[in-house]
Protein backbone atom coordinates (compact mmCIF):
# COMPACT_ATOMS: atom_id res chain seq x y z
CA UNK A 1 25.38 -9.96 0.83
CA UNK A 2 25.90 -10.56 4.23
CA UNK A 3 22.14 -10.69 6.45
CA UNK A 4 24.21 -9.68 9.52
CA UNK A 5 24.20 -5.72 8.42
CA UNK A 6 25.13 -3.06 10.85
CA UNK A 7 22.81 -0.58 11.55
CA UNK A 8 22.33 2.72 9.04
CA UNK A 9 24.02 6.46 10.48
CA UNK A 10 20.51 8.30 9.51
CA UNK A 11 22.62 11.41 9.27
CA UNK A 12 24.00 9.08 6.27
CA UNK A 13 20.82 10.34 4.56
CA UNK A 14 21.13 14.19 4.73
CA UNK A 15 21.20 14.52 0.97
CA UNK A 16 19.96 11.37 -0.07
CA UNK A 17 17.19 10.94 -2.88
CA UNK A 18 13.93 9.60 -1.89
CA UNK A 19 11.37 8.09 -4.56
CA UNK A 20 7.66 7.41 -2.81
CA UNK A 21 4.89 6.20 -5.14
CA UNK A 22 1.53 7.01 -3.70
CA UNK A 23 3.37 9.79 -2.04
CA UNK A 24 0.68 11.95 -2.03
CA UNK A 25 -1.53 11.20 0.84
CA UNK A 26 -1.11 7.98 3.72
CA UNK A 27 2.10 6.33 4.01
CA UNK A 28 3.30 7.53 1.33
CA UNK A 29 3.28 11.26 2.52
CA UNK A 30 3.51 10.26 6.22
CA UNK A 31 7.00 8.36 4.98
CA UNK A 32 8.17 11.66 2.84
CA UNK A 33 7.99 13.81 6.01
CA UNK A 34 9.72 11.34 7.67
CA UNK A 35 12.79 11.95 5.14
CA UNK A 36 12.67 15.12 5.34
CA UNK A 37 12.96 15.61 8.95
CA UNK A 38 16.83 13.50 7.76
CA UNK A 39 17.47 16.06 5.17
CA UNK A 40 16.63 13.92 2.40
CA UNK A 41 15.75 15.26 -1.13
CA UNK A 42 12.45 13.76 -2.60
CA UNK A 43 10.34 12.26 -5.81
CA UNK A 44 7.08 11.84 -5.23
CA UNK A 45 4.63 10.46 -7.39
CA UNK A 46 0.83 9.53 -7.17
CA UNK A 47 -1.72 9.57 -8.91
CA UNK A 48 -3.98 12.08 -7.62
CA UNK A 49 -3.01 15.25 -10.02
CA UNK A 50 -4.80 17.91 -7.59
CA UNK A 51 -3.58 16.21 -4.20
CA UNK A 52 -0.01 15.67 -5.89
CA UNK A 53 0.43 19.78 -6.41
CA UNK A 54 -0.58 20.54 -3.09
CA UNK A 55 1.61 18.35 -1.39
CA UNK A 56 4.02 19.83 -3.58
CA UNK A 57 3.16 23.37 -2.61
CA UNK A 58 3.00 22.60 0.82
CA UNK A 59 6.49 20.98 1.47
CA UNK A 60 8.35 23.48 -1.10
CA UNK A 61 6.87 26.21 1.60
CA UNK A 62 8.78 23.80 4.38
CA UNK A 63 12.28 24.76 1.83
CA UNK A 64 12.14 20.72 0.40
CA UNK A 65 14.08 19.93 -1.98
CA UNK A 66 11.31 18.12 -3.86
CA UNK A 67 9.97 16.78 -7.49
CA UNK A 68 6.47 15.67 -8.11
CA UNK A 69 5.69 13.57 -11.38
CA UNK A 70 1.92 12.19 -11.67
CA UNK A 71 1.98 8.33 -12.09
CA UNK A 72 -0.39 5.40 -12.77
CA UNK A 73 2.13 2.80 -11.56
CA UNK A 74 0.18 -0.15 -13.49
CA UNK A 75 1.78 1.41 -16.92
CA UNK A 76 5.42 0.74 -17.25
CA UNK A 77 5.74 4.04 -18.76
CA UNK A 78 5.01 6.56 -16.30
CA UNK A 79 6.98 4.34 -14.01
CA UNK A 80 10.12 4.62 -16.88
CA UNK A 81 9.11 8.73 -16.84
CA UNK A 82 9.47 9.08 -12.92
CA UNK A 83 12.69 7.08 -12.81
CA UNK A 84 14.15 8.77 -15.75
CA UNK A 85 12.83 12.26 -14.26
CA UNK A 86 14.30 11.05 -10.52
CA UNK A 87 17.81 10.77 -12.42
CA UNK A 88 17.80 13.76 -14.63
CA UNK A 89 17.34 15.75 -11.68
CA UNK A 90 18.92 14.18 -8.87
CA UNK A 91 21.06 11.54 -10.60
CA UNK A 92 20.55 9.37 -8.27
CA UNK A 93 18.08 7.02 -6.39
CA UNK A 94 18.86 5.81 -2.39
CA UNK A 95 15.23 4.61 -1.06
CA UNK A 96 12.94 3.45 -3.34
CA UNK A 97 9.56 3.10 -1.42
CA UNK A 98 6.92 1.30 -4.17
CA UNK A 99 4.02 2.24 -1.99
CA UNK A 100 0.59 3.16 -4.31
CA UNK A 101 -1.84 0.77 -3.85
CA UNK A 102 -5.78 0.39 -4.16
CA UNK A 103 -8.46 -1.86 -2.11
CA UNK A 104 -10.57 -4.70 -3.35
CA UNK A 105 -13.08 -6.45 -1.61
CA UNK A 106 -15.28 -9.59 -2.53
CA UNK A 107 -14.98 -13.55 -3.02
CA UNK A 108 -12.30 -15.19 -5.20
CA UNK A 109 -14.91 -16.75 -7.35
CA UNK A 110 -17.70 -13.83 -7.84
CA UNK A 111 -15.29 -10.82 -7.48
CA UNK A 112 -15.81 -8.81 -11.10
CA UNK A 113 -12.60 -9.77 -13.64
CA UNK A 114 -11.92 -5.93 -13.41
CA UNK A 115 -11.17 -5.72 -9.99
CA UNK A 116 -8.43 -8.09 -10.13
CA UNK A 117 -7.16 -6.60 -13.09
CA UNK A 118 -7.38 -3.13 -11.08
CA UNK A 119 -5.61 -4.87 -8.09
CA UNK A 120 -3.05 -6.70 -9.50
CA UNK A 121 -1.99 -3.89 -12.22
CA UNK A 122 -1.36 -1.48 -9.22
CA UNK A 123 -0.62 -3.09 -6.02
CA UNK A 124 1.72 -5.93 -7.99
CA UNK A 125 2.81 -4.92 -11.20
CA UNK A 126 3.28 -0.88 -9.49
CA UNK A 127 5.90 -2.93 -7.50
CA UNK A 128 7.08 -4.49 -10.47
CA UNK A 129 7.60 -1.63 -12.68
CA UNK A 130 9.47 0.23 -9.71
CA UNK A 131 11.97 -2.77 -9.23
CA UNK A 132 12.58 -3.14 -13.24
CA UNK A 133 13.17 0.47 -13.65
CA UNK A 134 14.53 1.48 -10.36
CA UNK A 135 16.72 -1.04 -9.22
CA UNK A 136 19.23 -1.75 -11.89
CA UNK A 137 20.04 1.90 -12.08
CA UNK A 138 20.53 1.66 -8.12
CA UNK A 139 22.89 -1.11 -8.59
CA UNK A 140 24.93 0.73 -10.73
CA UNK A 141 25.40 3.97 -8.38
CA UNK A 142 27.34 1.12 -6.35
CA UNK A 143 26.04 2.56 -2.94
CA UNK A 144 24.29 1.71 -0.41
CA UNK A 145 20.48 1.77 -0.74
CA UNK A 146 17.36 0.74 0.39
CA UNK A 147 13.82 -1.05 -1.83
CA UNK A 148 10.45 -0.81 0.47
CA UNK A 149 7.80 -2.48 -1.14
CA UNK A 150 4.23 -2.05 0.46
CA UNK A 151 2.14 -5.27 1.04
CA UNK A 152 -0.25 -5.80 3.52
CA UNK A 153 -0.52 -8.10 6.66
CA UNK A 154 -2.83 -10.38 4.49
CA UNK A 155 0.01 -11.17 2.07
CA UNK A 156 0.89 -13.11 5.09
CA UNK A 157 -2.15 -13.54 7.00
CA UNK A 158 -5.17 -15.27 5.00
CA UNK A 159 -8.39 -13.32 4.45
CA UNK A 160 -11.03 -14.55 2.41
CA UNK A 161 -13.07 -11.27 1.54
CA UNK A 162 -10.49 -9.34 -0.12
CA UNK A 163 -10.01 -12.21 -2.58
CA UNK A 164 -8.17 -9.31 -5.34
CA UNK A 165 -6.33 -7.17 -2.56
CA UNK A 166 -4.96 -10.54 -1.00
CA UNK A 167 -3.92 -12.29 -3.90
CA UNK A 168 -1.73 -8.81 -5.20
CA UNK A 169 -0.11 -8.40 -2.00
CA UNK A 170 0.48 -11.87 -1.12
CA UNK A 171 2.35 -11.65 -4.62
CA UNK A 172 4.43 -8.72 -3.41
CA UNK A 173 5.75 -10.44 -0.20
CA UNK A 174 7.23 -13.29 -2.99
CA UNK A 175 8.91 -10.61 -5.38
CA UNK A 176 10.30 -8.99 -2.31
CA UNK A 177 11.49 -12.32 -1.13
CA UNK A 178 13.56 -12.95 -4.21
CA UNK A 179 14.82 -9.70 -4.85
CA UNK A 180 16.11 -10.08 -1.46
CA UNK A 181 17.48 -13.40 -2.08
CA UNK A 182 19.02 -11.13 -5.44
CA UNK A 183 21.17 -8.95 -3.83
CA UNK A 184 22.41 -11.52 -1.51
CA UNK A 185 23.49 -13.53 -4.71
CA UNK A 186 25.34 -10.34 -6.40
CA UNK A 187 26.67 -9.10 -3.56
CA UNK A 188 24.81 -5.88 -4.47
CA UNK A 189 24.73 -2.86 -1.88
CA UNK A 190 21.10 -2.77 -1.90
CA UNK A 191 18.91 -4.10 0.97
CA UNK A 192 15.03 -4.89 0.36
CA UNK A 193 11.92 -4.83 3.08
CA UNK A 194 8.89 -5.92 2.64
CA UNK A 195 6.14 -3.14 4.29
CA UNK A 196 2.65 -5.35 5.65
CA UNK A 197 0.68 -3.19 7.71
CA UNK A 198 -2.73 -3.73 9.22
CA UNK A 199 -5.66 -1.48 9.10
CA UNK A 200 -3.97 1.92 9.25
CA UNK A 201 -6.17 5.57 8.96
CA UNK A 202 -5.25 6.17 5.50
CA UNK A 203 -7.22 7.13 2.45
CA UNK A 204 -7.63 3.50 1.27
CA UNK A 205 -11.22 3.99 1.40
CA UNK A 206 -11.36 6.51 -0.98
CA UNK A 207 -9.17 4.70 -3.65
CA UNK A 208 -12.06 3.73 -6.22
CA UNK A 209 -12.11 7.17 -7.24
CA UNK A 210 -9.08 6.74 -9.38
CA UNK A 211 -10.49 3.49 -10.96
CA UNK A 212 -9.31 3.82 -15.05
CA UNK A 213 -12.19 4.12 -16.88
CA UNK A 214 -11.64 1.27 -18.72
CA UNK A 215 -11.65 -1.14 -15.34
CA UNK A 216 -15.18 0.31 -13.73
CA UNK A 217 -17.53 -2.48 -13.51
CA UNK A 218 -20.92 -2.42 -15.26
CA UNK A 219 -22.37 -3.30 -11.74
CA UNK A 220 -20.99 -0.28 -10.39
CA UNK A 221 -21.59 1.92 -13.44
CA UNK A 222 -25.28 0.46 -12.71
CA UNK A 223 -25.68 2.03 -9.12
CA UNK A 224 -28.25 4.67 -8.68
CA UNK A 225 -26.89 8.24 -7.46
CA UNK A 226 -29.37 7.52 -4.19
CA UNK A 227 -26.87 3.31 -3.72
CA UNK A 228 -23.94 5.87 -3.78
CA UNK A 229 -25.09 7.90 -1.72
CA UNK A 230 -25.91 5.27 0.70
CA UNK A 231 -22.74 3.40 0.65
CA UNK A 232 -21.02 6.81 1.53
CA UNK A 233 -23.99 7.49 4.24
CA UNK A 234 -22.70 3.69 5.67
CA UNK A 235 -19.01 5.00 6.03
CA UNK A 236 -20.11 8.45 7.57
CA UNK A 237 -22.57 6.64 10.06
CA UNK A 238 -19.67 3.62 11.35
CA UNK A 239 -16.90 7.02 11.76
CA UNK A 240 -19.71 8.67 14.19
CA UNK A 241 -19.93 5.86 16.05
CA UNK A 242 -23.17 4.11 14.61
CA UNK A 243 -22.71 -0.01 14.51
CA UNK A 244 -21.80 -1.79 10.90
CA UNK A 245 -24.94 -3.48 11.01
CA UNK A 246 -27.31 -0.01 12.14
CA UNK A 247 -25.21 2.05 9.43
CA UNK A 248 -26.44 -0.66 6.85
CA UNK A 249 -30.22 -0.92 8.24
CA UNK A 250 -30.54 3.53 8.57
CA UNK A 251 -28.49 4.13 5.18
CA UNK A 252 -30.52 1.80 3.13
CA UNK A 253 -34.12 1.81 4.88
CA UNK A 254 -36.24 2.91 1.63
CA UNK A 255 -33.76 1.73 -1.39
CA UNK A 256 -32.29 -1.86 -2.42
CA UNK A 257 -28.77 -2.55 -2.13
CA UNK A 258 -26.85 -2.06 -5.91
CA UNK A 259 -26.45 -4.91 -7.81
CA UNK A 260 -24.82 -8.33 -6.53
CA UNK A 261 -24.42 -6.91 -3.44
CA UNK A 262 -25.72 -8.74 -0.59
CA UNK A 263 -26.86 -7.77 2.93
CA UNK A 264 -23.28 -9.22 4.76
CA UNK A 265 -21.46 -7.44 1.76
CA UNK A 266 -22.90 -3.94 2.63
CA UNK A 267 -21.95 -5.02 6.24
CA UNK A 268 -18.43 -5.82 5.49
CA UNK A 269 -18.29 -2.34 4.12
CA UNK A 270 -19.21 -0.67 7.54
CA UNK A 271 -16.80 -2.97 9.46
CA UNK A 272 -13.86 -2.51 6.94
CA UNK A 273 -14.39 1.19 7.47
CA UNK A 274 -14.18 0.62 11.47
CA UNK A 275 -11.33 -1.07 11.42
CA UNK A 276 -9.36 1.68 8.75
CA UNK A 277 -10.64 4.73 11.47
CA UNK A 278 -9.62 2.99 14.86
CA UNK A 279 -6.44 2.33 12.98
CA UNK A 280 -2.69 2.93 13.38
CA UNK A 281 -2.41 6.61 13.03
CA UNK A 282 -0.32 6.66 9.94
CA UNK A 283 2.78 8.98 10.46
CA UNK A 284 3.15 6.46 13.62
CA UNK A 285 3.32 3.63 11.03
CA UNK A 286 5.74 5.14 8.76
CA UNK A 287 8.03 6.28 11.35
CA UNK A 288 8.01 2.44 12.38
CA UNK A 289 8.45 2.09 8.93
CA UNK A 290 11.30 4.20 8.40
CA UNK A 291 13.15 3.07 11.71
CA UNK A 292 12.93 -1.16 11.04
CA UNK A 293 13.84 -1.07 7.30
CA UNK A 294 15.87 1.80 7.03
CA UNK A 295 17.94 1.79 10.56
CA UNK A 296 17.72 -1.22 11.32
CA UNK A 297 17.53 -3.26 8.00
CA UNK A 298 14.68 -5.79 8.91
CA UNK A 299 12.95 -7.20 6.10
CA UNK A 300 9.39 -8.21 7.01
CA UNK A 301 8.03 -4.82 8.39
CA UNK A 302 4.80 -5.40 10.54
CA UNK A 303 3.75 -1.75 12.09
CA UNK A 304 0.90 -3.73 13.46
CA UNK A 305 2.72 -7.22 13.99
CA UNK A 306 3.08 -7.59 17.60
CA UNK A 307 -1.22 -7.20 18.26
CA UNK A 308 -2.47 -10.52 18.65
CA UNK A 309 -4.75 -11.70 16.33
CA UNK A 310 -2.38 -10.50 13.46
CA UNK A 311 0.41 -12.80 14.93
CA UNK A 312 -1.76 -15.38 15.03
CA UNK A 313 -3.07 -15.64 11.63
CA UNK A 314 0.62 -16.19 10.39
CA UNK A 315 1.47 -18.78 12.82
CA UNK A 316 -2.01 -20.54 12.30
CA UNK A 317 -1.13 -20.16 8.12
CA UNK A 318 2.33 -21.40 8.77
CA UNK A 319 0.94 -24.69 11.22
CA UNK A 320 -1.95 -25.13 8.40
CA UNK A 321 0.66 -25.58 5.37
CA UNK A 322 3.16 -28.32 7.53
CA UNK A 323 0.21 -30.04 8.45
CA UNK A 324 -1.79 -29.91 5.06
CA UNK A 325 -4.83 -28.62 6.68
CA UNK A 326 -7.18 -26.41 5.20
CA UNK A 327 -6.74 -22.59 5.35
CA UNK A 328 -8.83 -20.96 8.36
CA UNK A 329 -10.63 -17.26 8.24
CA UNK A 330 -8.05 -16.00 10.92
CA UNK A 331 -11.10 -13.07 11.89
CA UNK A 332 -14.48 -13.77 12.55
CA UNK A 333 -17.18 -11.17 12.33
């Protein structure tokens, strides 16, 4: 394929089939409305049952020409059910936007086995099922389509307190890479981006609530009702305007912290949820999205890529690597 491509007609897409894991809620949905407003028919999927039918409910009312199909994109088989169900119904496929994804904080060597089993099953091998699935059957319809695969801007840029999170979507930017590199080599019609946003006012914050059962940590199944209620207290504190550090000090005055959890952990919480509400307001992001990868082809999609310190983390990273230095904590708290 040819990396000089011309630029999409969006009123190409009036018709078009849409598939958006994690569809229900943050980019996901943001990016669905987005199609819409071209006329675009969709599949969404998430895994959020309840939040799933009332998106459903909500576009139908908006005449959308839509499909919903509950998915846990870490099993290959509701992945093979919402292709299978995109195709039976549509019969075809011409964005395919592997978006779900989860959070994970902590250290590389004391973060629990189960979150990087948690992170990797959805935020790399949910990419992974969507391209084995998906793709062929899109390189078959012999048209012209479009793969969006959602990393994050530390796949690129090196963080060293979301050891799980990092490692999975540093993972994604490589598979997107090659199945770039792919379609050039087959000539197919296809044409992948790679999505790596910064903090962006999405629900990511909430995503421990659809933890499997089988991947909650004894350390968290450990935590009094009072430690939840604290963490949450944290969160609620930083979005009125209350200091990381105060939130921690005021939410957990007369109880310890839950176990392994230290005082600059707890703190990390508070700032993390700082930086996710002064965010990029997320239908801004995915009509950035939308505009780079689908109109104007790019492949490395940065809604946040022109602030500073994001730009240089990657240059630092890249300067690092030619010069065989040791990696740097691009943000200091």
């Amino acid at each position: 394929m040819n990396s000089e491509r011309t630029v999409t007609n969006v009123k190409d897409l009036k018709g078009k089939v849409a598939v958006i894991t994690g569809g229900a809620s943050g980019i996901g949905l943001a990016f669905a409305r987005r199609c819409l407003q071209e006329g675009m028919q969709l599949a969404l999927a998430d895994i959020d049952k309840n939040a799933l039918a009332k998106v459903e409910q909500e576009l139908k009312a908006e005449k959308a020409e839509i499909i919903t199909v509950p998915v846990d994109v870490s099993k290959a088989e509701d992945v093979e059910n919402l292709c299978n169900q995109t195709y039976e119904h549509f019969g075809s496929t011409d964005i395919l936007f592997n978006n779900a994804g989860v959070g994970g904080m902590g250290l590389a060597h004391v973060a629990p086995l189960n979150d990087w089993k948690w992170n990797i099953g959805v935020n790399l091998f949910g990419v992974i099922h969507g391209v084995h699935y998906f793709v062929p059957r899109m390189i078959k319809q012999d048209t012209e389509g479009y793969v969006l695969n959602t990393a994050s801007i530390v796949g690129l840029a090196l963080t060293h307190v979301e050891a799980p999170y990092s490692v999975s979507k540093g993972a994604v930017v490589m598979l997107t890479e090659t199945l770039q590199l792919g379609f050039q080599a087959i000539n197919a019609k296809l044409h992948a981006s790679v999505v790596c946003p910064g903090f962006i006012t999405t629900n990511i914050l909430h995503s421990e609530q659809h933890r499997p059962a089988d991947l909650q940590n004894p350390e968290t199944e450990a935590m009094t009702p009072e430690q939840a209620a604290g963490i949450e207290m944290i969160q609620k504190l930083v979005a009125s305007g209350t200091s990381p550090k105060e939130a921690v000090k005021i939410a957990f005055k007369d109880i310890p912290f839950p176990p392994r959890r230290t005082l600059q952990d707890m703190i990390e919480i508070g700032i993390f949820t700082n930086l996710v509400i002064k965010g990029m307001p997320v239908q801004e992001c995915a009509d950035l999205i939308f505009r780079e990868a689908i109109e104007e082809q790019k492949f490395y999609i940065l809604p946040n890529g022109t602030m500073r310190p994001y730009r240089e983390a990657i240059l630092k990273r890249a300067e690092n690597t030619l010069a065989g230095k040791d990696p740097e904590a691009p943000w200091k708290r």
